[in-house]
N, C-alpha and C. Protein backbone atom coordinates (compact mmCIF):
# COMPACT_ATOMS: atom_id res chain seq x y z
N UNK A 1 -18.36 -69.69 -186.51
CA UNK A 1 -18.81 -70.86 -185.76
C UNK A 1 -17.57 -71.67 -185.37
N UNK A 2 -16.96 -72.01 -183.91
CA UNK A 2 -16.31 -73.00 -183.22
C UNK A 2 -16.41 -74.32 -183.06
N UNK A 3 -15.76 -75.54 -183.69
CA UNK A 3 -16.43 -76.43 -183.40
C UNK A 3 -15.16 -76.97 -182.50
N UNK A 4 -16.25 -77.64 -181.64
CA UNK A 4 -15.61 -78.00 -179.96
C UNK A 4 -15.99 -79.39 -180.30
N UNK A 5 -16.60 -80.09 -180.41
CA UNK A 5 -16.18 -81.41 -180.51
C UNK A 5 -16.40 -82.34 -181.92
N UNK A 6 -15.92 -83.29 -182.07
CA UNK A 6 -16.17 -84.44 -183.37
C UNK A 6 -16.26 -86.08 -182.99
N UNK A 7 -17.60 -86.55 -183.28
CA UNK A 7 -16.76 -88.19 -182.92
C UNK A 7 -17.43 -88.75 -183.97
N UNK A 8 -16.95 -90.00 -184.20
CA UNK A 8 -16.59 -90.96 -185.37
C UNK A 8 -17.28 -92.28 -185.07
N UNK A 9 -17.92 -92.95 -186.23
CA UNK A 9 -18.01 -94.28 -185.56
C UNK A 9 -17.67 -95.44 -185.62
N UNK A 10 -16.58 -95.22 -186.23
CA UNK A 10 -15.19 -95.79 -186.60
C UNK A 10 -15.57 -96.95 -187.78
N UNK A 11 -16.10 -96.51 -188.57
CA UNK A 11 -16.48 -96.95 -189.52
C UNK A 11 -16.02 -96.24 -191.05
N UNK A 12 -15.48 -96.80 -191.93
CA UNK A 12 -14.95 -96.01 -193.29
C UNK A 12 -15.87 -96.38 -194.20
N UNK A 13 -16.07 -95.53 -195.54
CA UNK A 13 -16.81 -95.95 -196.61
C UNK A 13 -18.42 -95.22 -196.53
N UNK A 14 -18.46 -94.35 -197.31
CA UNK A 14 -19.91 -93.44 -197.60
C UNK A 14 -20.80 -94.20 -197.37
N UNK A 15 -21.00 -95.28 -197.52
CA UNK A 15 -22.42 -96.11 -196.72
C UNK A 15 -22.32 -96.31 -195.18
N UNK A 16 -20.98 -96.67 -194.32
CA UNK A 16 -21.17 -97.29 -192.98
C UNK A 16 -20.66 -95.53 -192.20
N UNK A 17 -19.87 -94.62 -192.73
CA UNK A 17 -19.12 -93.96 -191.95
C UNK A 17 -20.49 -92.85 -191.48
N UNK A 18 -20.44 -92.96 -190.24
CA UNK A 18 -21.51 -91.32 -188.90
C UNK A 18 -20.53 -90.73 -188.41
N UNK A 19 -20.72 -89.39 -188.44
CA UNK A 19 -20.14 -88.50 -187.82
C UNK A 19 -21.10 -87.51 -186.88
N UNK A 20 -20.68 -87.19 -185.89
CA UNK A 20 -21.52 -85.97 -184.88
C UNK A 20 -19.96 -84.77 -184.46
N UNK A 21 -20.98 -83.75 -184.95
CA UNK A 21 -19.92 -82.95 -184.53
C UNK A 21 -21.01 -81.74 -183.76
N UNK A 22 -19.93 -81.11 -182.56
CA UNK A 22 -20.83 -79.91 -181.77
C UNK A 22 -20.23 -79.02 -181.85
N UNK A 23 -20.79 -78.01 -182.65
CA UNK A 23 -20.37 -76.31 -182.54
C UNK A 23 -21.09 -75.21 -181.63
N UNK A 24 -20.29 -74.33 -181.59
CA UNK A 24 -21.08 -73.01 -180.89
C UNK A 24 -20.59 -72.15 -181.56
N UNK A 25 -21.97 -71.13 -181.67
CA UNK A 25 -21.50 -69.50 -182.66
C UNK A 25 -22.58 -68.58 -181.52
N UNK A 26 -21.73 -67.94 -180.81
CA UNK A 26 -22.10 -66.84 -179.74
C UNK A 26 -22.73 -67.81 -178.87
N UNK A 27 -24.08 -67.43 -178.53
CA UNK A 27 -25.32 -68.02 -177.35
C UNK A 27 -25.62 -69.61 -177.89
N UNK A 28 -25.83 -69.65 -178.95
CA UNK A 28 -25.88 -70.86 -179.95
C UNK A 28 -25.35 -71.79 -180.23
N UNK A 29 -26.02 -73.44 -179.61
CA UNK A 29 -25.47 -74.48 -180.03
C UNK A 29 -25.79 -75.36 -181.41
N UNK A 30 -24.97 -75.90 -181.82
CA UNK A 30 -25.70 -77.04 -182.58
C UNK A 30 -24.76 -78.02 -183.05
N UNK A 31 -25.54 -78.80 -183.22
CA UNK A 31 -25.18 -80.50 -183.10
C UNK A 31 -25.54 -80.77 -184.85
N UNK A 32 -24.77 -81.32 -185.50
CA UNK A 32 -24.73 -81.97 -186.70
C UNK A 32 -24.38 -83.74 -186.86
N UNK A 33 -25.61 -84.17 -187.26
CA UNK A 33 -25.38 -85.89 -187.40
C UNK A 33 -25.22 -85.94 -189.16
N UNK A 34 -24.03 -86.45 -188.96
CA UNK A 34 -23.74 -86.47 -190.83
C UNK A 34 -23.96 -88.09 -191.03
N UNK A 35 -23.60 -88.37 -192.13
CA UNK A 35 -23.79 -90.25 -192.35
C UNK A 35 -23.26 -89.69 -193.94
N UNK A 36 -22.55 -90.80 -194.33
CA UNK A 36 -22.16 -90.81 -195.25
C UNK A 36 -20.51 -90.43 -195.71
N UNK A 37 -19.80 -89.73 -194.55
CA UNK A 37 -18.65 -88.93 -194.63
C UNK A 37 -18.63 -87.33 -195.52
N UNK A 38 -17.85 -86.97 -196.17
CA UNK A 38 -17.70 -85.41 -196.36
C UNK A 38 -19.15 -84.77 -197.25
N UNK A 39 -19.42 -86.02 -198.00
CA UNK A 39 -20.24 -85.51 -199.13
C UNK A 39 -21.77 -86.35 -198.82
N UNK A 40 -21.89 -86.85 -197.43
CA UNK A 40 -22.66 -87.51 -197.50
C UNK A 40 -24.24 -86.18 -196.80
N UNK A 41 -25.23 -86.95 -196.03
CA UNK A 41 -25.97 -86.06 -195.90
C UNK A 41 -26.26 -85.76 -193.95
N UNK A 42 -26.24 -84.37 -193.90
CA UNK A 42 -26.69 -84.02 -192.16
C UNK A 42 -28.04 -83.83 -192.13
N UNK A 43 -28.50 -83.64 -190.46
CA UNK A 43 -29.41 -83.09 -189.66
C UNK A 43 -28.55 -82.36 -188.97
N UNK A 44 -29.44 -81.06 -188.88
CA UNK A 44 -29.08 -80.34 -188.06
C UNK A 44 -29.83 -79.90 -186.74
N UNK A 45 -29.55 -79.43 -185.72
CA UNK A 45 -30.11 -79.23 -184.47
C UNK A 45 -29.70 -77.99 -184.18
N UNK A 46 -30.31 -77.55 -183.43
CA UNK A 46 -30.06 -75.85 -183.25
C UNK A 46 -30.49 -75.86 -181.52
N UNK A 47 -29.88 -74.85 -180.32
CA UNK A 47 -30.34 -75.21 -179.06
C UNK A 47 -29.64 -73.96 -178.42
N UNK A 48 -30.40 -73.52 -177.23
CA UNK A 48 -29.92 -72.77 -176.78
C UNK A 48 -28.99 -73.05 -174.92
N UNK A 49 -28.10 -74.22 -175.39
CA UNK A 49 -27.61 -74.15 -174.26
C UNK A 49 -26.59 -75.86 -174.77
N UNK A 50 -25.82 -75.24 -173.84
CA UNK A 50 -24.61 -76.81 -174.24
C UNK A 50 -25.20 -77.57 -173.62
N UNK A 51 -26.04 -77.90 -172.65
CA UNK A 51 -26.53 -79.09 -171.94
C UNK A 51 -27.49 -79.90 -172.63
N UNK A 52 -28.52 -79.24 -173.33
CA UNK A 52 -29.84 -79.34 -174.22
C UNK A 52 -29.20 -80.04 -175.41
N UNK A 53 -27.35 -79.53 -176.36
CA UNK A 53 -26.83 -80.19 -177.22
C UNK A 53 -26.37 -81.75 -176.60
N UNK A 54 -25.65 -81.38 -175.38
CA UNK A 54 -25.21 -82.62 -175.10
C UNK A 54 -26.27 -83.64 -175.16
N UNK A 55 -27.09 -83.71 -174.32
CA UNK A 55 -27.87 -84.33 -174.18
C UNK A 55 -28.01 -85.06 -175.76
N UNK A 56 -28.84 -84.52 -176.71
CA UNK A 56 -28.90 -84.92 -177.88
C UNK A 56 -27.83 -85.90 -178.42
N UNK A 57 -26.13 -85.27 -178.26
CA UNK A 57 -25.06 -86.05 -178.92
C UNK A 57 -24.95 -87.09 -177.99
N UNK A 58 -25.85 -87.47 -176.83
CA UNK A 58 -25.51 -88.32 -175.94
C UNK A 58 -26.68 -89.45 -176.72
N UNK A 59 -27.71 -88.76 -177.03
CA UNK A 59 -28.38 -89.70 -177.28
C UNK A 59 -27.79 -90.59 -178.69
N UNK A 60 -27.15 -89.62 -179.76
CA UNK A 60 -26.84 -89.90 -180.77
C UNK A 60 -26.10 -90.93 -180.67
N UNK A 61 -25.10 -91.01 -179.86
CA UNK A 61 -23.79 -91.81 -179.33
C UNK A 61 -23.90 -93.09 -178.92
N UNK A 62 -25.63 -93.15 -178.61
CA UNK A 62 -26.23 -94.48 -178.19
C UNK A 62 -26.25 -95.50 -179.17
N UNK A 63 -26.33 -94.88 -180.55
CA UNK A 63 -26.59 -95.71 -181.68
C UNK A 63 -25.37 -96.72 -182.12
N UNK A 64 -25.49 -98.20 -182.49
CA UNK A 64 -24.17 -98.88 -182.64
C UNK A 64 -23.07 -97.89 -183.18
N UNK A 65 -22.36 -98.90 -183.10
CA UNK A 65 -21.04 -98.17 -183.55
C UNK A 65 -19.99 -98.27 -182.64
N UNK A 66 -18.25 -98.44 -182.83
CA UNK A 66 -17.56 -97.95 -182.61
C UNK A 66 -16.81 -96.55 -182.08
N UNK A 67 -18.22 -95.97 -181.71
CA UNK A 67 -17.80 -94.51 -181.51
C UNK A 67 -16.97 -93.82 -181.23
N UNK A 68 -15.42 -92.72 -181.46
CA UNK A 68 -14.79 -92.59 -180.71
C UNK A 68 -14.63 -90.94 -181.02
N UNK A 69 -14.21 -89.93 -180.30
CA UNK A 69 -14.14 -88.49 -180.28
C UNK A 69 -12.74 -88.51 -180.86
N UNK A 70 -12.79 -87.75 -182.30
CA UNK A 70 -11.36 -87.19 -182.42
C UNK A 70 -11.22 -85.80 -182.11
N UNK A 71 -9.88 -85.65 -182.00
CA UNK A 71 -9.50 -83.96 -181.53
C UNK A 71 -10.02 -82.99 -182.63
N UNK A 72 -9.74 -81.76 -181.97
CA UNK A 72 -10.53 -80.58 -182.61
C UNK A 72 -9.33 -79.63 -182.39
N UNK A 73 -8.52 -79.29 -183.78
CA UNK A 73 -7.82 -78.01 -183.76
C UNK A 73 -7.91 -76.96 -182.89
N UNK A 74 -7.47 -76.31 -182.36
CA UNK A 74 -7.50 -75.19 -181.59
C UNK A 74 -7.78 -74.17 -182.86
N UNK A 75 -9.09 -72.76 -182.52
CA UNK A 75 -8.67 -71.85 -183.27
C UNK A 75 -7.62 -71.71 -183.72
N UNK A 76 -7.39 -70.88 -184.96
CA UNK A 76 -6.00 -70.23 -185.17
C UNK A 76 -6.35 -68.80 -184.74
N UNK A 77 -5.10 -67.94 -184.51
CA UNK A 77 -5.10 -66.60 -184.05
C UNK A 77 -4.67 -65.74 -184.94
């Protein structure tokens, strides 16, 4: 699984910190809304098309917050 994007809602601390991140594995999208930071808890979304995810992380993105996209490593080779 590739993950192509991450954003933040610029918030620190297991109670205030959201994260959304969007992966693809083959045909397959999905969108993960975490809360809490590393150990905290997701939803997951499953979709068959990047537009159907976006949409979703668009909606997600609506929610307060500071939101901002951090970078995403390039594969390694």
């Amino acid at each position: 699984m590739e993950q192509r994007k991450h954003w933040w809602n610029g918030k620190w601390g297991r109670v205030a910190r959201k994260d959304i991140y969007l992966r693809v594995s083959g045909d397959q999208w999905y969108v993960e809304q975490r809360a809490g930071g590393a150990e905290g808890v997701s939803a997951f979304f499953e979709y068959d098309s990047e537009e159907a995810a976006l949409d979703t992380v668009r909606a997600l993105l609506s929610a307060p917050g500071d939101w901002r996209e951090l970078s995403v490593r390039p594969p390694s080779r």
